[in-house]
C-alpha atoms as a PDB file:
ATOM      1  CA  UNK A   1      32.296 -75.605 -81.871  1.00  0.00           C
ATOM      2  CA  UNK A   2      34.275 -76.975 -78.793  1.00  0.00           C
ATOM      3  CA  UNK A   3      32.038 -77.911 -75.850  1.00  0.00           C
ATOM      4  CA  UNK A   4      33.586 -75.219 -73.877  1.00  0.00           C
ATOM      5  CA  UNK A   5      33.135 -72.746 -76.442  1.00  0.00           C
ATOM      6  CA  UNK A   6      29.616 -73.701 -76.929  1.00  0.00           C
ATOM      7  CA  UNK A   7      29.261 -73.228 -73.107  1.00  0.00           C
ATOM      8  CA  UNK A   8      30.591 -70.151 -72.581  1.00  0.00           C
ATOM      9  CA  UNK A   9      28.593 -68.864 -75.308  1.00  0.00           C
ATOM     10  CA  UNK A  10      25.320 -69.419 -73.094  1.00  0.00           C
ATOM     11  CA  UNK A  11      26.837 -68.189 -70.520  1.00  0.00           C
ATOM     12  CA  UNK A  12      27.757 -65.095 -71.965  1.00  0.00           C
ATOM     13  CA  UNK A  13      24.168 -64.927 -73.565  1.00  0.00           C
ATOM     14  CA  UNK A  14      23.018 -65.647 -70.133  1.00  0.00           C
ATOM     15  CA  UNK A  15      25.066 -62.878 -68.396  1.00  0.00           C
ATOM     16  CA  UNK A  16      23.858 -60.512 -71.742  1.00  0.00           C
ATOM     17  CA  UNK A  17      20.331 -61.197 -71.469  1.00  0.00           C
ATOM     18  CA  UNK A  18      19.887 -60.443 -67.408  1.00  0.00           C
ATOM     19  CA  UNK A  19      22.001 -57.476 -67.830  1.00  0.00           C
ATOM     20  CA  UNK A  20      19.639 -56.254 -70.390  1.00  0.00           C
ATOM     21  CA  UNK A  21      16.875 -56.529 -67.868  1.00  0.00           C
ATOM     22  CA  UNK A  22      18.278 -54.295 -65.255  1.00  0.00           C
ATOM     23  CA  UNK A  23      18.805 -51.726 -67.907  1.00  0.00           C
ATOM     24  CA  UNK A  24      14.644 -52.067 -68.890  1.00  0.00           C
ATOM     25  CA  UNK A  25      14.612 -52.147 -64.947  1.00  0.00           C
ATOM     26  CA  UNK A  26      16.467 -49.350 -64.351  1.00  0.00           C
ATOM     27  CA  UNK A  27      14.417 -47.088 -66.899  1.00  0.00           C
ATOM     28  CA  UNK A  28      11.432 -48.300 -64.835  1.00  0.00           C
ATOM     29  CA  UNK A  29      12.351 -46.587 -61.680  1.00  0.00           C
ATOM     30  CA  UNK A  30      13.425 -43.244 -63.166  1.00  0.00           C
ATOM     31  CA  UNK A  31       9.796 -43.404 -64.356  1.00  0.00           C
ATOM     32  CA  UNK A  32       8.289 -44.434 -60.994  1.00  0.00           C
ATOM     33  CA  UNK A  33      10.412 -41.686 -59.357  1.00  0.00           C
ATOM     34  CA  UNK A  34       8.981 -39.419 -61.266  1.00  0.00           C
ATOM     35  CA  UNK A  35       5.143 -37.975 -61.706  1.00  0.00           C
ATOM     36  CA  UNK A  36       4.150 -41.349 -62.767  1.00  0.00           C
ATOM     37  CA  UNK A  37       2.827 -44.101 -60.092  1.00  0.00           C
ATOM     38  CA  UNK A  38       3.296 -47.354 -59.932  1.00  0.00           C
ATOM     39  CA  UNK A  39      -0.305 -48.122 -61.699  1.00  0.00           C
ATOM     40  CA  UNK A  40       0.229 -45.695 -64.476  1.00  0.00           C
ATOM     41  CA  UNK A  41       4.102 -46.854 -64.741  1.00  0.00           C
ATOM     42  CA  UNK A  42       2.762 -50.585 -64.960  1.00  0.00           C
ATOM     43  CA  UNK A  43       0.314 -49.638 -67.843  1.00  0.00           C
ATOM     44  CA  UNK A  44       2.266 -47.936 -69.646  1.00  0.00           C
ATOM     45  CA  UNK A  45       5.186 -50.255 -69.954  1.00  0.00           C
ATOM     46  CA  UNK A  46       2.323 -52.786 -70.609  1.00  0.00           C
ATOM     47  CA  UNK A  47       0.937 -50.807 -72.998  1.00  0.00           C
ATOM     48  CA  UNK A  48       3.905 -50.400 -74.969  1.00  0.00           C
ATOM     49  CA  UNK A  49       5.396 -53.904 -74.000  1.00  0.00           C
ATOM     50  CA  UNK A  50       1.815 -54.893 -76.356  1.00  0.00           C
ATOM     51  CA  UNK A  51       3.014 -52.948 -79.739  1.00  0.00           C
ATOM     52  CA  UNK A  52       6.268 -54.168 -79.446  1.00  0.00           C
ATOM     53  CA  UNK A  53       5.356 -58.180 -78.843  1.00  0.00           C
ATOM     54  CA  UNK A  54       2.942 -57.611 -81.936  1.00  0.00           C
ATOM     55  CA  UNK A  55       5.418 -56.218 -83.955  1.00  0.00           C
ATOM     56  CA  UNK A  56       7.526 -59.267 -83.331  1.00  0.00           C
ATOM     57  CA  UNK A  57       5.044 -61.455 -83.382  1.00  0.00           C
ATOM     58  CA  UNK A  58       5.035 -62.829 -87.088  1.00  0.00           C
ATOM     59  CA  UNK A  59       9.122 -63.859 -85.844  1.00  0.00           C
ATOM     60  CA  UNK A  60       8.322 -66.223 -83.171  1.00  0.00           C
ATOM     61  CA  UNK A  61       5.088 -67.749 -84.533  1.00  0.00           C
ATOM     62  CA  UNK A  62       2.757 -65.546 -85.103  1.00  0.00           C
ATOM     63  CA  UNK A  63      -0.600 -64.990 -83.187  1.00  0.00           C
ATOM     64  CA  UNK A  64      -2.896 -67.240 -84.785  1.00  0.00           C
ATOM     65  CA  UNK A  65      -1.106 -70.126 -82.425  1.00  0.00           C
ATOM     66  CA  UNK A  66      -1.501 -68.128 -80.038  1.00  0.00           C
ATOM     67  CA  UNK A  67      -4.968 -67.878 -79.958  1.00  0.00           C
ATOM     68  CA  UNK A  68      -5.915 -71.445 -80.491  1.00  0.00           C
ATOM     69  CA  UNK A  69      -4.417 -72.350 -77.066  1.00  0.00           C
ATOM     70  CA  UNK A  70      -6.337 -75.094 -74.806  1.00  0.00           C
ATOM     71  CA  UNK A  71      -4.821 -73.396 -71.862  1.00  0.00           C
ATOM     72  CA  UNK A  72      -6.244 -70.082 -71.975  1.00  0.00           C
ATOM     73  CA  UNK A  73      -7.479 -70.436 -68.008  1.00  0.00           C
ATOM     74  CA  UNK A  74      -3.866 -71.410 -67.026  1.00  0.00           C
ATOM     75  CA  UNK A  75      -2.171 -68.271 -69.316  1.00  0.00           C
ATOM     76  CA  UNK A  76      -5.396 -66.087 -67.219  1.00  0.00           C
ATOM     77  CA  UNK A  77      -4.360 -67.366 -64.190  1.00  0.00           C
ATOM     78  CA  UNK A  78      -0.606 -66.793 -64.643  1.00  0.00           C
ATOM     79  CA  UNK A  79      -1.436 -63.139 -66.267  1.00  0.00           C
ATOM     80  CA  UNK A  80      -3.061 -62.253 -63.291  1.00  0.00           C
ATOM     81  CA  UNK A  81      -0.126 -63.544 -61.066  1.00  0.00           C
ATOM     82  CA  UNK A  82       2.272 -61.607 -63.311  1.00  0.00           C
ATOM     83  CA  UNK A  83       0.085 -58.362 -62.426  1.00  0.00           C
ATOM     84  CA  UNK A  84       0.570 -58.684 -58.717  1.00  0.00           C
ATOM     85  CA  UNK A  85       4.552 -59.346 -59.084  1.00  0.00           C
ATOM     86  CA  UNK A  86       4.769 -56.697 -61.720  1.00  0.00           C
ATOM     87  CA  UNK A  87       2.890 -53.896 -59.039  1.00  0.00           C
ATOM     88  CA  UNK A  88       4.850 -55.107 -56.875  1.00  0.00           C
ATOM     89  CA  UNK A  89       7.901 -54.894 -58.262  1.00  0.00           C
ATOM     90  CA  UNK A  90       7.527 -51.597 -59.435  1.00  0.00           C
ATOM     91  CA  UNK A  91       6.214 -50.707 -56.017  1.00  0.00           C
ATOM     92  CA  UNK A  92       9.657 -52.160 -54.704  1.00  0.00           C
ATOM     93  CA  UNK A  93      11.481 -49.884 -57.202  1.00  0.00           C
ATOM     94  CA  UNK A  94      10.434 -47.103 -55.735  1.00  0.00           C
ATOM     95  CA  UNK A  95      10.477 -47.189 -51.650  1.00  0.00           C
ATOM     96  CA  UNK A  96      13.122 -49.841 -51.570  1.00  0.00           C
ATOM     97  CA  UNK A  97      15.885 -49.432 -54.504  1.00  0.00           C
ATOM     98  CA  UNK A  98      16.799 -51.979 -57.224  1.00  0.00           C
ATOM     99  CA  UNK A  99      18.894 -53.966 -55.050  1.00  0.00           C
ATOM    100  CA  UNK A 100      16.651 -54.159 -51.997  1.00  0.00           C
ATOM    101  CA  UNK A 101      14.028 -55.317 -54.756  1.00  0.00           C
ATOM    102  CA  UNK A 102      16.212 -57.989 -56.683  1.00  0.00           C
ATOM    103  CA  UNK A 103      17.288 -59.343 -53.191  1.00  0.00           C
ATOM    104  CA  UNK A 104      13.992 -60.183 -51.990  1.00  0.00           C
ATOM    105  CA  UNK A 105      12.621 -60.898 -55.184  1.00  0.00           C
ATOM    106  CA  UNK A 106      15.879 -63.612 -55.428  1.00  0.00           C
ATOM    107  CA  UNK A 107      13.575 -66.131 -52.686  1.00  0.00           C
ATOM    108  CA  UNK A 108      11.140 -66.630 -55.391  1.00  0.00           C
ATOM    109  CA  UNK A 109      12.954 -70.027 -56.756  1.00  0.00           C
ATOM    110  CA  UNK A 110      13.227 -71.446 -53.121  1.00  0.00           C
ATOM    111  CA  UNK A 111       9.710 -70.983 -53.222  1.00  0.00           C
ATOM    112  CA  UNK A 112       9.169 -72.613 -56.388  1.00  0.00           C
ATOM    113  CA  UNK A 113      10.717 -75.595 -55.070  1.00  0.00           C
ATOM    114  CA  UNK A 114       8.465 -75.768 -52.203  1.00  0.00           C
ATOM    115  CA  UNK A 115       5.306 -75.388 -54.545  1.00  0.00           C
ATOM    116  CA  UNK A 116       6.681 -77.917 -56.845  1.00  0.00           C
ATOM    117  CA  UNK A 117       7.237 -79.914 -54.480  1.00  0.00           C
ATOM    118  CA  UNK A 118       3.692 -80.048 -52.873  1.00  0.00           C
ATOM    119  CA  UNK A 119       1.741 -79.734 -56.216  1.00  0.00           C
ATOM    120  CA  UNK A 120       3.851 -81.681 -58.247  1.00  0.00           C
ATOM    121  CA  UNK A 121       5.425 -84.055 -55.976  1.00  0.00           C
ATOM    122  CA  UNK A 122       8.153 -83.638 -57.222  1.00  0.00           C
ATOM    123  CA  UNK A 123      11.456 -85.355 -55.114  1.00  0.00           C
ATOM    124  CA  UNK A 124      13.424 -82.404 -53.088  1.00  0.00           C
ATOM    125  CA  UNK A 125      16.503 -83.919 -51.307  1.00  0.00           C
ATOM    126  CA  UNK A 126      18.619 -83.493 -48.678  1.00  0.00           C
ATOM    127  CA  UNK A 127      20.477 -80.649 -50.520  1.00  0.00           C
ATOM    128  CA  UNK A 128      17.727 -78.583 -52.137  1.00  0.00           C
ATOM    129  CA  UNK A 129      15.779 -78.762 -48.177  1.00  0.00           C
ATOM    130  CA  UNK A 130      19.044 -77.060 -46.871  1.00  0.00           C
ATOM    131  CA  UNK A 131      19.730 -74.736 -49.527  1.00  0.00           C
ATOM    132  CA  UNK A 132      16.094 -73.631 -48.837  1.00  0.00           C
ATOM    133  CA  UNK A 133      16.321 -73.296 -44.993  1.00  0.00           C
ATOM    134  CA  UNK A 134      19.576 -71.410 -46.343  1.00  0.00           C
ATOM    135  CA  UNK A 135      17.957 -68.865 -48.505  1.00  0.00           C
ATOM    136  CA  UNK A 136      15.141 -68.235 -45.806  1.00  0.00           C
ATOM    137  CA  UNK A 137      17.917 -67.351 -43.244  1.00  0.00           C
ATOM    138  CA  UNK A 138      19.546 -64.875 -45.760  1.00  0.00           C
ATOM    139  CA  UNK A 139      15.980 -63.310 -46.001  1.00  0.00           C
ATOM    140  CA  UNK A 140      15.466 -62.819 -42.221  1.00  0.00           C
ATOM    141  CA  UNK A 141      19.569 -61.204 -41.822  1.00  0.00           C
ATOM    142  CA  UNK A 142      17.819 -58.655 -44.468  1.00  0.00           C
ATOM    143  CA  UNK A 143      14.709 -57.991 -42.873  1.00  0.00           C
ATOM    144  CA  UNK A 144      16.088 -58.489 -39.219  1.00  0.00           C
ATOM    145  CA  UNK A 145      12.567 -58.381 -37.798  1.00  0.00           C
ATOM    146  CA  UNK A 146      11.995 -57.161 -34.226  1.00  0.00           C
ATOM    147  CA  UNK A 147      15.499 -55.406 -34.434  1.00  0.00           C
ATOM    148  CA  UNK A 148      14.439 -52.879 -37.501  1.00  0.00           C
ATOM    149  CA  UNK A 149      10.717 -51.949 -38.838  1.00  0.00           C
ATOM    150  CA  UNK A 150       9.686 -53.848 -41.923  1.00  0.00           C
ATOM    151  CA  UNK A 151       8.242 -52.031 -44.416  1.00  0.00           C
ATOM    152  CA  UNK A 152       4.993 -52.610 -46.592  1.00  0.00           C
ATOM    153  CA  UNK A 153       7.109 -52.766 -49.569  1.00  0.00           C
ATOM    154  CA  UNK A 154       9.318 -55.512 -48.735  1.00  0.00           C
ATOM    155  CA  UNK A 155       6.391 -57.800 -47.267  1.00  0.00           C
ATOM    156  CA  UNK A 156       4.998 -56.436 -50.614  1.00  0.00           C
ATOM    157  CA  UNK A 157       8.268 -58.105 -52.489  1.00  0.00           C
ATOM    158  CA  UNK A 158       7.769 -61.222 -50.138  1.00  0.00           C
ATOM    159  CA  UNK A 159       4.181 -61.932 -52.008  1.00  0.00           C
ATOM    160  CA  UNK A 160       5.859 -60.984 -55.395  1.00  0.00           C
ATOM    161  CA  UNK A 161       7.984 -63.472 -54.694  1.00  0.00           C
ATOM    162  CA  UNK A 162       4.876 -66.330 -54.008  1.00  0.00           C
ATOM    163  CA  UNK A 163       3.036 -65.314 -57.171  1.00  0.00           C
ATOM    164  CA  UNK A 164       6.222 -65.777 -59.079  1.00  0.00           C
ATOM    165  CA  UNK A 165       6.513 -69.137 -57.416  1.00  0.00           C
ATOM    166  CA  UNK A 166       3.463 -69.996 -58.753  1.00  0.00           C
ATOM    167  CA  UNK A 167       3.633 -68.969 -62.044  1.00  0.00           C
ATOM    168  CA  UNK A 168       6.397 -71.600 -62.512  1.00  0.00           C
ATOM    169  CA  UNK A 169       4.088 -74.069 -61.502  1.00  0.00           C
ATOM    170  CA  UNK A 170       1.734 -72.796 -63.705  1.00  0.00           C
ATOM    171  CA  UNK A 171       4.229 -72.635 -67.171  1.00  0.00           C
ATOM    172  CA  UNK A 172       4.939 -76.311 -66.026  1.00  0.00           C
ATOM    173  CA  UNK A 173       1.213 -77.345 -66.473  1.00  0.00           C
ATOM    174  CA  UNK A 174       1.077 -75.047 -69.492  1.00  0.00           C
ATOM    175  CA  UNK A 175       4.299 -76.933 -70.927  1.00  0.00           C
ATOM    176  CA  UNK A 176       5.800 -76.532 -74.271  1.00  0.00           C
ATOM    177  CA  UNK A 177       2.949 -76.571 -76.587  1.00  0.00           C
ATOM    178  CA  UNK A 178       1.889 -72.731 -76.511  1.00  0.00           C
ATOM    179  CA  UNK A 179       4.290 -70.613 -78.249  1.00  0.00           C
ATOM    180  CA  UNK A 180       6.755 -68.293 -76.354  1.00  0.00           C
ATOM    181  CA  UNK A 181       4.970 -65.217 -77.725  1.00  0.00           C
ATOM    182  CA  UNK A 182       1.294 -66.699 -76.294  1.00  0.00           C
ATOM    183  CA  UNK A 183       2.648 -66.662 -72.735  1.00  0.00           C
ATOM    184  CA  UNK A 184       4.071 -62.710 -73.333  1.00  0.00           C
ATOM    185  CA  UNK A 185       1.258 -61.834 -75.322  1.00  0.00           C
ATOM    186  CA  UNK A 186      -1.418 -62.676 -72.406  1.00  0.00           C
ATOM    187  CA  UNK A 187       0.476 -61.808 -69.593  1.00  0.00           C
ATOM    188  CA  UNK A 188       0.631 -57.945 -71.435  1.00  0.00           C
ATOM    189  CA  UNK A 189      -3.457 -58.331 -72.076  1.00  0.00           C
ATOM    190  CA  UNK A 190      -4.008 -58.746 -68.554  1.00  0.00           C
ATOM    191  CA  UNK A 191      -1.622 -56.489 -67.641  1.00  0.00           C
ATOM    192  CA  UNK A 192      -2.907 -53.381 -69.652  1.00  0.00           C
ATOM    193  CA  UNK A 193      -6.537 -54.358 -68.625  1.00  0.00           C
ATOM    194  CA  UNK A 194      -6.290 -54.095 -65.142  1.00  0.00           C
ATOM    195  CA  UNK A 195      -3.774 -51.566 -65.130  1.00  0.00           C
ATOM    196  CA  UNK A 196      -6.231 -49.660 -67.212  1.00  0.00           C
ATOM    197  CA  UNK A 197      -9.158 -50.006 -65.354  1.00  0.00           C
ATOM    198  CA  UNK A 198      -7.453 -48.679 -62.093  1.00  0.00           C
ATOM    199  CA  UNK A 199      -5.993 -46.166 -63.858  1.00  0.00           C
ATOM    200  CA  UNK A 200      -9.859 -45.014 -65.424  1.00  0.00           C
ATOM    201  CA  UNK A 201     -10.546 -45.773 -61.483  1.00  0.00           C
ATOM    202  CA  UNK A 202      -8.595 -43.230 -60.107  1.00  0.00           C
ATOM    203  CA  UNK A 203      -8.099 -40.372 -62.991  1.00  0.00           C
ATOM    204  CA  UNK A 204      -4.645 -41.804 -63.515  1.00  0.00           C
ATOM    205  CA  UNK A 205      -4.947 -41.067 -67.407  1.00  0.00           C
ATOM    206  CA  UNK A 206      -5.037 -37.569 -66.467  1.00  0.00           C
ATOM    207  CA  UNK A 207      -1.579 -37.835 -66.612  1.00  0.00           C
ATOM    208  CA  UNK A 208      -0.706 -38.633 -70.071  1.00  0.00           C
ATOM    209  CA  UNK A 209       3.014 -39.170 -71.114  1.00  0.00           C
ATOM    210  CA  UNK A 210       5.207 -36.814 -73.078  1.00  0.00           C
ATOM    211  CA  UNK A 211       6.804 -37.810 -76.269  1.00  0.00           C
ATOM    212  CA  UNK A 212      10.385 -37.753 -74.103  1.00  0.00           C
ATOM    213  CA  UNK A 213       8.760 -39.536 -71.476  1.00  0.00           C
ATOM    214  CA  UNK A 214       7.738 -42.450 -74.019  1.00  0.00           C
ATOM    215  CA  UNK A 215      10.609 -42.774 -74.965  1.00  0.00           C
ATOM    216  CA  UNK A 216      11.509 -44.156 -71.168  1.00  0.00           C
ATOM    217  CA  UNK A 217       8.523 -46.866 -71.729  1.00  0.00           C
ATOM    218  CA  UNK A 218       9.738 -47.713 -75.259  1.00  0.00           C
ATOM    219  CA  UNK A 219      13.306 -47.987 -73.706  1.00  0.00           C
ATOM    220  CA  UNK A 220      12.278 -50.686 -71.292  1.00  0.00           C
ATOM    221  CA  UNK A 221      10.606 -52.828 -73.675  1.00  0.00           C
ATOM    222  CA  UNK A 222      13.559 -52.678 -75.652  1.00  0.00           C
ATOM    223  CA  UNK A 223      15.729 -53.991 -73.239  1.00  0.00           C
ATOM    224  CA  UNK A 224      13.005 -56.415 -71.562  1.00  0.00           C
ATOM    225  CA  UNK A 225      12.059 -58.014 -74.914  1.00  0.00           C
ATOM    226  CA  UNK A 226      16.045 -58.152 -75.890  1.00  0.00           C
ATOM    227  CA  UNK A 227      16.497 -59.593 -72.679  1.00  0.00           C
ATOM    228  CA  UNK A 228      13.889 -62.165 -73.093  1.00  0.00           C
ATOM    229  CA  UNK A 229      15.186 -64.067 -76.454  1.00  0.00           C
ATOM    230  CA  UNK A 230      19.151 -63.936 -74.823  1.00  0.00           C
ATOM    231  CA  UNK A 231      18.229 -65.323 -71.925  1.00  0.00           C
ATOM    232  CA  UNK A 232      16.156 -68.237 -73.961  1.00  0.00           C
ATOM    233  CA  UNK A 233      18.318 -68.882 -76.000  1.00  0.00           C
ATOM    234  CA  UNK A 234      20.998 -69.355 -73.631  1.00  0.00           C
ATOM    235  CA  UNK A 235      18.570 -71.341 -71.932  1.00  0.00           C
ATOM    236  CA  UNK A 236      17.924 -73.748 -75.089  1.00  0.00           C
ATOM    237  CA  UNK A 237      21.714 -74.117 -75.727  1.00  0.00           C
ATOM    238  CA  UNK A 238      23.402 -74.894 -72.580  1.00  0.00           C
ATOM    239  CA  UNK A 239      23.085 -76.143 -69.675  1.00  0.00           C
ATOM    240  CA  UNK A 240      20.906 -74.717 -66.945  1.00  0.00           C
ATOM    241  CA  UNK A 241      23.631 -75.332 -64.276  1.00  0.00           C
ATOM    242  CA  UNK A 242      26.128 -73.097 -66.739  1.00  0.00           C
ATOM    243  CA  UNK A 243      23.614 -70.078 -67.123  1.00  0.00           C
ATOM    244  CA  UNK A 244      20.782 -70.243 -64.205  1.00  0.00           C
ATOM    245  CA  UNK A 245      23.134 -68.367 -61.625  1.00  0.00           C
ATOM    246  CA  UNK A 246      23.790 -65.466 -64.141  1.00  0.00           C
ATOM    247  CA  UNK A 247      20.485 -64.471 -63.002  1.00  0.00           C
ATOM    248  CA  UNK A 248      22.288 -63.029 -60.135  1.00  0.00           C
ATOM    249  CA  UNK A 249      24.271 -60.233 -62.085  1.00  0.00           C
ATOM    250  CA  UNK A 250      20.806 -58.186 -61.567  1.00  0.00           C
ATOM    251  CA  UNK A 251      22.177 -57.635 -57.742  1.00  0.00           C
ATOM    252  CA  UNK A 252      25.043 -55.984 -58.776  1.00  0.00           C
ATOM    253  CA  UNK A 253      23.784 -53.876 -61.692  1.00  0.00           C
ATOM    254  CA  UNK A 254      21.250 -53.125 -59.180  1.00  0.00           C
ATOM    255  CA  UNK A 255      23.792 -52.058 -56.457  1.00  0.00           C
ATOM    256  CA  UNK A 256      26.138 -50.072 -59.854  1.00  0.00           C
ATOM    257  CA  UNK A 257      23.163 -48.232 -61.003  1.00  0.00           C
ATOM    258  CA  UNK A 258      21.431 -47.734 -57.690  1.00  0.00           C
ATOM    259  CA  UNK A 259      24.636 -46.106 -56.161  1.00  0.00           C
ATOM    260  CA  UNK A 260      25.068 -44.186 -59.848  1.00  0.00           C
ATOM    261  CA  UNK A 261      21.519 -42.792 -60.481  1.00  0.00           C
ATOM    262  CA  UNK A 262      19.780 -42.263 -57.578  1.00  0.00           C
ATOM    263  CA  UNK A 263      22.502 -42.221 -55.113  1.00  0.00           C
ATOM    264  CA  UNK A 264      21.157 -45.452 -52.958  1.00  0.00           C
ATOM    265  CA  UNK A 265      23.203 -47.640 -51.488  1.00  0.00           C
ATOM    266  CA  UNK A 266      22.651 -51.046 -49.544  1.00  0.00           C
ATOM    267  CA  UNK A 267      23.212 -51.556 -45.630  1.00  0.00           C
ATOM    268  CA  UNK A 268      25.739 -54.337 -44.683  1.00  0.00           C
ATOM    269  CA  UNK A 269      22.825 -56.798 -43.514  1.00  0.00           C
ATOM    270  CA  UNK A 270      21.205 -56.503 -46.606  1.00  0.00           C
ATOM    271  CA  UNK A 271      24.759 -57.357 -48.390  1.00  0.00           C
ATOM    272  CA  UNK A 272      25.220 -59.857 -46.050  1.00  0.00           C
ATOM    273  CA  UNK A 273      21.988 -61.299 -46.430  1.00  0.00           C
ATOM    274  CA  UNK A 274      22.221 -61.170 -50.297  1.00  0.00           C
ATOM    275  CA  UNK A 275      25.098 -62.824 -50.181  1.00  0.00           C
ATOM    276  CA  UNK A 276      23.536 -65.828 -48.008  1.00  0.00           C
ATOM    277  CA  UNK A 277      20.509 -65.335 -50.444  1.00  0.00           C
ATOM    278  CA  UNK A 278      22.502 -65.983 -53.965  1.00  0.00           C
ATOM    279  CA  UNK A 279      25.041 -68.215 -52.422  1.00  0.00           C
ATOM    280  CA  UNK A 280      22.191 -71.082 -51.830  1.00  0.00           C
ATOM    281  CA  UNK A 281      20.521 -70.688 -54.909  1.00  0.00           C
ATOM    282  CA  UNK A 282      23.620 -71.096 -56.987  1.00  0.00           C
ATOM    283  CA  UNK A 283      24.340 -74.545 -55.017  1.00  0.00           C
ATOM    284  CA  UNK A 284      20.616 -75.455 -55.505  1.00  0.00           C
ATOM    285  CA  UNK A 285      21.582 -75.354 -59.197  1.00  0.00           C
ATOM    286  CA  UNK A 286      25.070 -76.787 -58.960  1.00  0.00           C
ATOM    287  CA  UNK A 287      23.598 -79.709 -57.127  1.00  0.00           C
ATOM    288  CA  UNK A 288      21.001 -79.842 -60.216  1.00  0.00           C
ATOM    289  CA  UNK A 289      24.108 -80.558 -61.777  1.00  0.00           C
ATOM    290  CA  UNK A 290      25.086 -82.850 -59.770  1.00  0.00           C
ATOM    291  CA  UNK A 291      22.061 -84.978 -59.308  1.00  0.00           C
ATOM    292  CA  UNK A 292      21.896 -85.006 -63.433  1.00  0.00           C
ATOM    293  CA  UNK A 293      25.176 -86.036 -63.553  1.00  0.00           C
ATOM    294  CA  UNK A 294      24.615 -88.992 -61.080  1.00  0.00           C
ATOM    295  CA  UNK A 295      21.277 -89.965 -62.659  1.00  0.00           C
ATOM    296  CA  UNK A 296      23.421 -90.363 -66.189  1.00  0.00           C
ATOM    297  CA  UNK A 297      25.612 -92.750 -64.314  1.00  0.00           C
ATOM    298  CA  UNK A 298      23.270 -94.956 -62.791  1.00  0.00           C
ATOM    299  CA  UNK A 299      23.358 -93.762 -59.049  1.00  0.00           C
ATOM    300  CA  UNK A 300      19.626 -94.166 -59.050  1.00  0.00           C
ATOM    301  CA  UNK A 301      20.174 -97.299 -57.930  1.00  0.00           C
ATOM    302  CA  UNK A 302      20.804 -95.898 -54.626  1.00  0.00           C
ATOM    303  CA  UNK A 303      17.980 -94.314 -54.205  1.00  0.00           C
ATOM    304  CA  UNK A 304      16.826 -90.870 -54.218  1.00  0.00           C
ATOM    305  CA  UNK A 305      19.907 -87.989 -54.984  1.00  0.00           C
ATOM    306  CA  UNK A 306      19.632 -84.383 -54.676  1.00  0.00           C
END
């Protein structure tokens, strides 16, 4: 296969998998519009999300890896994370639309930069600093504070944003040892623990769901688990440059199916600011590109490039 070939088959992977997401996404907010909260909605996709992981499990690995991990306190830490974005997130879905959600949720990797940065020490040039201070300026044209009132949800997606931060950091010190199914596998756990006990907490289970309504849950971790082995793959066969800024498609299925379904559509500072938003973080990666490129070349000897 032709390099190009081989590259746009990532990409297309790439542009497959996220899609697939905002369709698990999407089923997620006709649930949270409905009777359901967001703690019952979280559980309940985490509670199905944990059948369908084990039923895969014996396809990518198996448990028994799983459970001899020495990193069980950093998978903990990152579950717990995960819980927070995933509330979150689901909150988002509700008061502020798919878009609104995907948007704010887009600062995350500037943030991750940041993090890495300071815990890592890892080297952030020139470039990365001002596509940063880029993204950050995109954020404000969305929230506009002082000019409009900011709502608890956004702030709400601001934080999901941090904790996802932070659980890059944390699959860095994890690393590659641990299966891909130990890191879904105890992020679910978690998930359908605490979701659980807040649910016993406040009488959620009360509200138990139909056999139709199920099928909503089963439909998300259909496409969320489908999503997950495109998007690696695409990942593990081409270049992150190539497929990274695919991510993005999940703004405009989330304007399509916003404007489609529940009849939502986003105000021209938050497109404006989106734009802004995704227009940084796709340089960030094409100057990844760029500074990989250089590095293969020699340019080190110039110093530091980014």
């Amino acid at each position: 296969m032709s390099d190009f070939k081989h590259a746009l088959k990532g990409m297309m992977l790439a542009a497959f998998g996220f899609s697939l997401f905002s369709f698990g996404d999407t089923f997620i907010k006709f649930m949270a519009d409905s009777n359901f909260t967001a703690i019952q909605t979280a559980f309940w996709v985490s509670f199905m999300g944990m059948i369908g992981y084990l039923s895969i499990a014996p396809e990518i690995g198996g448990l028994k890896q799983t459970f001899r991990t020495k990193k069980l306190r950093w998978h903990i830490l990152r579950g717990l994370f995960s819980v927070c974005v995933f509330f979150m997130v689901i909150n988002g879905f509700q008061k502020l639309g798919l878009a609104l959600t995907y948007t704010l949720l887009f600062i995350g990797p500037f943030l991750a930069t940041i993090l890495s940065a300071v815990i890592l020490k890892d080297k952030v040039g020139v470039h990365r600093w001002t596509s940063i201070i880029i993204g950050f300026i995109g954020i404000l044209v969305v929230l506009r504070p002082g000019s409009a009132p900011i709502e608890f949800a956004a702030l709400g997606m601001i934080v999901a944003a941090f904790f996802f931060a932070c659980n890059s950091i944390i699959i860095r010190k994890i690393g590659n040892e641990d299966p891909i199914i130990a890191f879904a596998f105890y992020n679910t756990l978690i998930s359908i623990l605490v979701f659980g006990t807040l649910n016993i907490v406040q009488g959620g289970f009360e509200r138990i769901p139909t056999i139709s309504e199920l099928t909503y849950f089963i439909s998300v971790v259909f496409f969320h688990i489908g999503g997950t082995f495109a998007v690696t793959r695409a990942f593990s066969q081409t270049e992150t440059a190539l497929v990274a800024p695919f991510h993005y498609i999940q703004l405009l299925w989330g304007v399509l199916f916003g404007y489609i379904f529940f009849e939502t559509t986003i105000d021209k500072w938050t497109a404006i600011g989106a734009g802004i938003i995704v227009s940084s973080g796709i340089y960030m990666i094409w100057r990844e590109k760029v500074k990989n490129a250089e590095f293969n070349r020699g340019a080190t000897a110039h110093g530091t490039i980014d």
